[in-house]
N, C-alpha and C. Protein backbone atom coordinates (compact mmCIF):
# COMPACT_ATOMS: atom_id res chain seq x y z
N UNK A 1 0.85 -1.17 0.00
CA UNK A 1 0.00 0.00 0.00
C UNK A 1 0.89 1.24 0.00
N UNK A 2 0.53 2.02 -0.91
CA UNK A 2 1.67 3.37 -0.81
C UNK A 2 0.69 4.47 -0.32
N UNK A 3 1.47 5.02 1.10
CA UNK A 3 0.67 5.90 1.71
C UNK A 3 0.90 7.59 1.19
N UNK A 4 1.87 7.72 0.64
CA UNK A 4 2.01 8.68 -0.22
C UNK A 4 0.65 9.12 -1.44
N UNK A 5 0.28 7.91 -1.96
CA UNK A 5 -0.97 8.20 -2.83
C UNK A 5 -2.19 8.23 -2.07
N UNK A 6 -1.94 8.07 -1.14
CA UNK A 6 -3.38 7.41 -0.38
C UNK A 6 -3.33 9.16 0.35
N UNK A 7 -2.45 10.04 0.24
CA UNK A 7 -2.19 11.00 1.39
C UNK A 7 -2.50 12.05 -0.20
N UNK A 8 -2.02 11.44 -1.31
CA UNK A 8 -2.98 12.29 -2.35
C UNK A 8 -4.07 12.23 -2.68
N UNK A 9 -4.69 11.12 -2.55
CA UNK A 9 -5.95 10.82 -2.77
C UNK A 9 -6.50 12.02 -1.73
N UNK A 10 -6.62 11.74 -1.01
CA UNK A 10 -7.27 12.70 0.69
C UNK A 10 -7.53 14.32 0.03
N UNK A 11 -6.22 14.52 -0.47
CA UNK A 11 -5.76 16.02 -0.84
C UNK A 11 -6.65 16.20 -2.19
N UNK A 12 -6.46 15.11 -2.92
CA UNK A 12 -7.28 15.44 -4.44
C UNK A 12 -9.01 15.63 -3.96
N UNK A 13 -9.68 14.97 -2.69
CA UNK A 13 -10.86 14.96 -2.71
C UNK A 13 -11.02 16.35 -1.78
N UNK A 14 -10.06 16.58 -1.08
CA UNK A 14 -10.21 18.17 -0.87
C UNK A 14 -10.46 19.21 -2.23
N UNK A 15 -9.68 18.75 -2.84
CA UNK A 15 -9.77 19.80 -4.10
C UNK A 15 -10.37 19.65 -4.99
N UNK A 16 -11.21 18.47 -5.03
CA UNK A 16 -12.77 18.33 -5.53
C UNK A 16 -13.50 19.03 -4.65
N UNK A 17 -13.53 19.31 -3.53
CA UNK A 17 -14.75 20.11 -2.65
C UNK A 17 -14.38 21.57 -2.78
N UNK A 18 -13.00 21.79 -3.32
CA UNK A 18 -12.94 23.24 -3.02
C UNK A 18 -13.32 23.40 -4.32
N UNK A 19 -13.50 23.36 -5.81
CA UNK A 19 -13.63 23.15 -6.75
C UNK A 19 -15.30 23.08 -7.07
N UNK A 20 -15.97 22.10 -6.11
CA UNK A 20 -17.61 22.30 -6.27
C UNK A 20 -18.35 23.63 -5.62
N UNK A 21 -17.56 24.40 -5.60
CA UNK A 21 -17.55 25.80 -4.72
C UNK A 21 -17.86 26.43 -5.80
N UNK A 22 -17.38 26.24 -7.02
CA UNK A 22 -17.44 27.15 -8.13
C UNK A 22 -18.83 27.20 -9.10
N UNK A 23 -19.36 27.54 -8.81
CA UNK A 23 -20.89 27.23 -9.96
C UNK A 23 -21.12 28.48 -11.17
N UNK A 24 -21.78 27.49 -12.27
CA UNK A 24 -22.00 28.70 -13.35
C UNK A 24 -24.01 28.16 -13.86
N UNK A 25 -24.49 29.18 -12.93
CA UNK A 25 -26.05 29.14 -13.50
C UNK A 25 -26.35 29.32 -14.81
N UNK A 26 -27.39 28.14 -15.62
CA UNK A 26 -27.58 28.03 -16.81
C UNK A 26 -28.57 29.08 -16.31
N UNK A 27 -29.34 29.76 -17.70
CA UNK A 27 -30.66 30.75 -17.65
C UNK A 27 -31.94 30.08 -17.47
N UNK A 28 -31.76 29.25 -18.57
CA UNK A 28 -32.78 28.17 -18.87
C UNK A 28 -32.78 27.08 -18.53
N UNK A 29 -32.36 26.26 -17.47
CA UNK A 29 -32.04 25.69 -16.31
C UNK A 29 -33.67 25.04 -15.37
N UNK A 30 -34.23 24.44 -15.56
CA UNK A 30 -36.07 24.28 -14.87
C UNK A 30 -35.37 23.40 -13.32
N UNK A 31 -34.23 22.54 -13.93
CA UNK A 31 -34.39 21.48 -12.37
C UNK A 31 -33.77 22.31 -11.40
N UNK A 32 -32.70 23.34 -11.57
CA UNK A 32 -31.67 23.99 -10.88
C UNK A 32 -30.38 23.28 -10.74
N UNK A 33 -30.31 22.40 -11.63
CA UNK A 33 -28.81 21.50 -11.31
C UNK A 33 -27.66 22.67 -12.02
N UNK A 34 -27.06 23.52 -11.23
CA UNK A 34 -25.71 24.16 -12.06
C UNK A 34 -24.22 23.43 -12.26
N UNK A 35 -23.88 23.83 -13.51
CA UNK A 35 -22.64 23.56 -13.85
C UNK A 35 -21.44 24.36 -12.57
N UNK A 36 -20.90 23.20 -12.53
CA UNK A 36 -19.67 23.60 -11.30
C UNK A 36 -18.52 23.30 -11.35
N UNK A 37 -17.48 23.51 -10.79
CA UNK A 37 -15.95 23.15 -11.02
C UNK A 37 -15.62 21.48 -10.74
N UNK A 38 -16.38 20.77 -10.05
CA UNK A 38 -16.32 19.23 -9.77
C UNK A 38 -15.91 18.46 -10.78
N UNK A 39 -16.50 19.05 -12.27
CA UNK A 39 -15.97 18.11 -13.70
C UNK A 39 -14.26 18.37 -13.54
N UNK A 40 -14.05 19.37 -13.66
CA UNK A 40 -12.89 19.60 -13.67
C UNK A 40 -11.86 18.90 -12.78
N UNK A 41 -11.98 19.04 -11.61
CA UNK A 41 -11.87 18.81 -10.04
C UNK A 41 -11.83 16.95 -10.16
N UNK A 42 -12.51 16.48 -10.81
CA UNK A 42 -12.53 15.07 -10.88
C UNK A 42 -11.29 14.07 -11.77
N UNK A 43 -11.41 15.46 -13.11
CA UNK A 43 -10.25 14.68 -13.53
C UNK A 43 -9.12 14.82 -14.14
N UNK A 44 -8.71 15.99 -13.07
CA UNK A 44 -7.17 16.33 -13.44
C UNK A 44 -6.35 15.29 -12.57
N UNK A 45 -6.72 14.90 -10.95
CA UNK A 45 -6.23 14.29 -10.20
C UNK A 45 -6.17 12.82 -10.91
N UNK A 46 -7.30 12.71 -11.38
CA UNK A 46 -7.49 11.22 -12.23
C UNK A 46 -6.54 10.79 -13.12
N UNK A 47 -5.61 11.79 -13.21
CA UNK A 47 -4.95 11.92 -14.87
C UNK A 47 -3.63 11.26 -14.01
N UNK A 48 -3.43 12.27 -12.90
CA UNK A 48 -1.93 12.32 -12.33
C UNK A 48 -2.08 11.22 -11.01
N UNK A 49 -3.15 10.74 -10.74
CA UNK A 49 -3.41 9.76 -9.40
C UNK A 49 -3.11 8.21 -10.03
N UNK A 50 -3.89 8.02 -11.35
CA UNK A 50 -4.00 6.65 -11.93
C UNK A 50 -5.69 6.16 -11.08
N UNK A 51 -6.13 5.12 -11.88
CA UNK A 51 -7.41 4.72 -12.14
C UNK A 51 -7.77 4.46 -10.19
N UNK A 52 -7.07 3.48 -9.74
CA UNK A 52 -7.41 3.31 -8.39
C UNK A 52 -7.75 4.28 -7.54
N UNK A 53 -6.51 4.96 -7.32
CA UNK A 53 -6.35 6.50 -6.41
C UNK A 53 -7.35 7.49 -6.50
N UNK A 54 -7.73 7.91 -7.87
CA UNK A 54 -8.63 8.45 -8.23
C UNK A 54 -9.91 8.34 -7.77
N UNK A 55 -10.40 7.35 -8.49
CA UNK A 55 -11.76 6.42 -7.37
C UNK A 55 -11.95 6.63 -6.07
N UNK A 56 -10.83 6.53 -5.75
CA UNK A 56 -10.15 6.49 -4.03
C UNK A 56 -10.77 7.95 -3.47
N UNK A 57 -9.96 8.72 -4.75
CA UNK A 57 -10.29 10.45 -4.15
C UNK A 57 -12.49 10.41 -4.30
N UNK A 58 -12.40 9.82 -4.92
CA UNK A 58 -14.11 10.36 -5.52
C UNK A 58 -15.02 9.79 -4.62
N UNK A 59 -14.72 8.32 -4.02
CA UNK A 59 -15.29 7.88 -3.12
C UNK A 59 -15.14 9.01 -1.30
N UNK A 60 -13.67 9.14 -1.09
CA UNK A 60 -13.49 9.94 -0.21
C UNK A 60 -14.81 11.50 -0.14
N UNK A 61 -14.87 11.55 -1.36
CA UNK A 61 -15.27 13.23 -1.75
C UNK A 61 -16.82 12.72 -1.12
N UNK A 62 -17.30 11.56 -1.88
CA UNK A 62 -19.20 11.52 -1.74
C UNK A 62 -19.37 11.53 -0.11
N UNK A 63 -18.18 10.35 0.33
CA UNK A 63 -18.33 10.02 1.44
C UNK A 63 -18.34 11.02 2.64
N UNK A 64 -17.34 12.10 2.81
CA UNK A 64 -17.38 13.62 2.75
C UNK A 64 -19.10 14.11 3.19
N UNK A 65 -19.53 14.45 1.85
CA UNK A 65 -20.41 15.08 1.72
C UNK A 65 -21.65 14.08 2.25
N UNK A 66 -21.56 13.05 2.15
CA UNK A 66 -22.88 12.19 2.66
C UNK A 66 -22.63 12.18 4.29
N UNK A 67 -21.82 12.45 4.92
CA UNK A 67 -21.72 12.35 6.53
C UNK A 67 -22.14 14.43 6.80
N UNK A 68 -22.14 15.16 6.27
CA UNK A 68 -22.57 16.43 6.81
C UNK A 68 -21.88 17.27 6.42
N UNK A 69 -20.55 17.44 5.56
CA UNK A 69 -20.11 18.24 5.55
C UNK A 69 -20.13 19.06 4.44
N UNK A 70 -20.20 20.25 4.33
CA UNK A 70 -21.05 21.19 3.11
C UNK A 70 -19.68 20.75 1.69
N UNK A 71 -19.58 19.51 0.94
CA UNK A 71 -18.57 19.96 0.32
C UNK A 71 -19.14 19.50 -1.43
N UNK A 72 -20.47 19.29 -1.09
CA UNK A 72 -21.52 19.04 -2.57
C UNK A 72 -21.19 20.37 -3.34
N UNK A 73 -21.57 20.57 -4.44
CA UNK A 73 -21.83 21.87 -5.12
C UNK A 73 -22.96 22.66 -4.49
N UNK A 74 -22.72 24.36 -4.31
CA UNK A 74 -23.21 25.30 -3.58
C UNK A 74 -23.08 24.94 -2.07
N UNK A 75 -22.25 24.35 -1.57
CA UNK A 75 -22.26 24.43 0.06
C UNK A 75 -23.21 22.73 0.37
N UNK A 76 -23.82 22.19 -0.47
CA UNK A 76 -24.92 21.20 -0.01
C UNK A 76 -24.02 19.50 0.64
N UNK A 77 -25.00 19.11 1.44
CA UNK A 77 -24.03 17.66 2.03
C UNK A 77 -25.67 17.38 2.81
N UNK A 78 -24.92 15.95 2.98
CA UNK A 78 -26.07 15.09 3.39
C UNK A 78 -26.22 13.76 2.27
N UNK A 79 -26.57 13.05 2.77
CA UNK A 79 -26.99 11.76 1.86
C UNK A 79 -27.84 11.61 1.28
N UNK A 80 -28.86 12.60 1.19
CA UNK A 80 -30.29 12.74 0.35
C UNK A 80 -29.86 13.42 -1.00
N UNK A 81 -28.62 14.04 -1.09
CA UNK A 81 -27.75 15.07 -2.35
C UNK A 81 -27.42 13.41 -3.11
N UNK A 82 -27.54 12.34 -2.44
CA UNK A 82 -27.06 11.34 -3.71
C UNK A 82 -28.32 10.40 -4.42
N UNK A 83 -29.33 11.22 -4.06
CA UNK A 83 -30.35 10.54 -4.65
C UNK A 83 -31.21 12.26 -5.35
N UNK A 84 -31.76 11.59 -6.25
CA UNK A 84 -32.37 12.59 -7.41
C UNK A 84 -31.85 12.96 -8.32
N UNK A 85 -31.92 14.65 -8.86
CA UNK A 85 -31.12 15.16 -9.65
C UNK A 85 -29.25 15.03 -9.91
N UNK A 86 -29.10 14.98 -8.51
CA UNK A 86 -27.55 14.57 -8.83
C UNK A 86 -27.11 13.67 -8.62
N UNK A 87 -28.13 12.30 -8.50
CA UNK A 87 -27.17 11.00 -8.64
C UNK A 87 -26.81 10.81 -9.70
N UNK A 88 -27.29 10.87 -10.70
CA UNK A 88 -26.23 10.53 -11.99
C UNK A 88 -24.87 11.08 -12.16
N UNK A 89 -24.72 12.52 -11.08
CA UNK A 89 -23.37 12.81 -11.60
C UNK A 89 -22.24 12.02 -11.09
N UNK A 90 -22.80 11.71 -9.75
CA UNK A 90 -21.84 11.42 -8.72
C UNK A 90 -21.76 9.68 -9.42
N UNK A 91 -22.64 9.10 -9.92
CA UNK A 91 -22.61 7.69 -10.86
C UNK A 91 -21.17 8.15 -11.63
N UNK A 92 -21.43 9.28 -12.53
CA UNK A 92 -20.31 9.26 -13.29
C UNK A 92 -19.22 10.12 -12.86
N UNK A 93 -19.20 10.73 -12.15
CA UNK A 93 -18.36 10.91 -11.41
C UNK A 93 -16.87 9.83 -11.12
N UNK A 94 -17.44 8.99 -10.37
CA UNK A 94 -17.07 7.31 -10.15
C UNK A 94 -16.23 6.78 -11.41
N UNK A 95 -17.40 6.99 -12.77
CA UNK A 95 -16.76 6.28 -13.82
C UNK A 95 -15.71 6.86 -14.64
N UNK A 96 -16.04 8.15 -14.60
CA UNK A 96 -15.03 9.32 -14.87
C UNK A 96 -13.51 9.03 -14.58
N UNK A 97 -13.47 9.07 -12.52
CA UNK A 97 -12.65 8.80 -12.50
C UNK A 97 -11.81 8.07 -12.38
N UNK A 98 -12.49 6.66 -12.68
CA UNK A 98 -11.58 5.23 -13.00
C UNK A 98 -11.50 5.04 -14.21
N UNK A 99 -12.16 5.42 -15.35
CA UNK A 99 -11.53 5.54 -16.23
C UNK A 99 -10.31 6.42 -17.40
N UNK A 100 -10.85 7.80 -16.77
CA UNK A 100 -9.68 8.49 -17.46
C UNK A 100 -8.16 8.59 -16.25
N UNK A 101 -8.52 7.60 -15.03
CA UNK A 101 -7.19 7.32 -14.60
C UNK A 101 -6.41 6.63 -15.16
């Protein structure tokens, strides 16, 4: 186990939460789901972590946000943010980042 990646992983899912901080409101937008820095945020680390680590960071990130802590897009957390409108992202999210690791 290399704790060095595992100590990036941690750091990359920080910087997925600081990253879902960033939102850009569509106009025409009906559900309110906004575009946010998280795409991004998901897979630069993915690039430089490799397929496992990555995952590693993305799982860390949901897991994060499903215990209380505001690090969803716009401040949101809780475990009810992974059902509805944004479960699909956080689905691909996942696939995102095991595969372009």
């Amino acid at each position: 186990m290399d704790y060095k990646k595992i100590l990036l992983a941690i750091l990359a899912a920080v910087f997925i939460s600081l990253f879902a901080q960033i939102e850009i409101e569509l106009p025409l937008n009906e559900e309110g789901i906004s575009i946010s820095g998280q795409t991004f945020a998901i897979l630069l680390p993915a690039f430089f972590l490799g397929r496992w680590y990555a995952l590693l960071s993305v799982v860390i990130y949901i897991i994060m946000g499903a215990s209380g802590l505001p690090v969803f897009s716009g401040g949101a957390s809780g475990y009810e943010n992974l059902y509805g409108g944004s479960a699909g992202y956080f689905g691909g999210f996942l696939y995102a980042a095991f595969h372009v690791g």
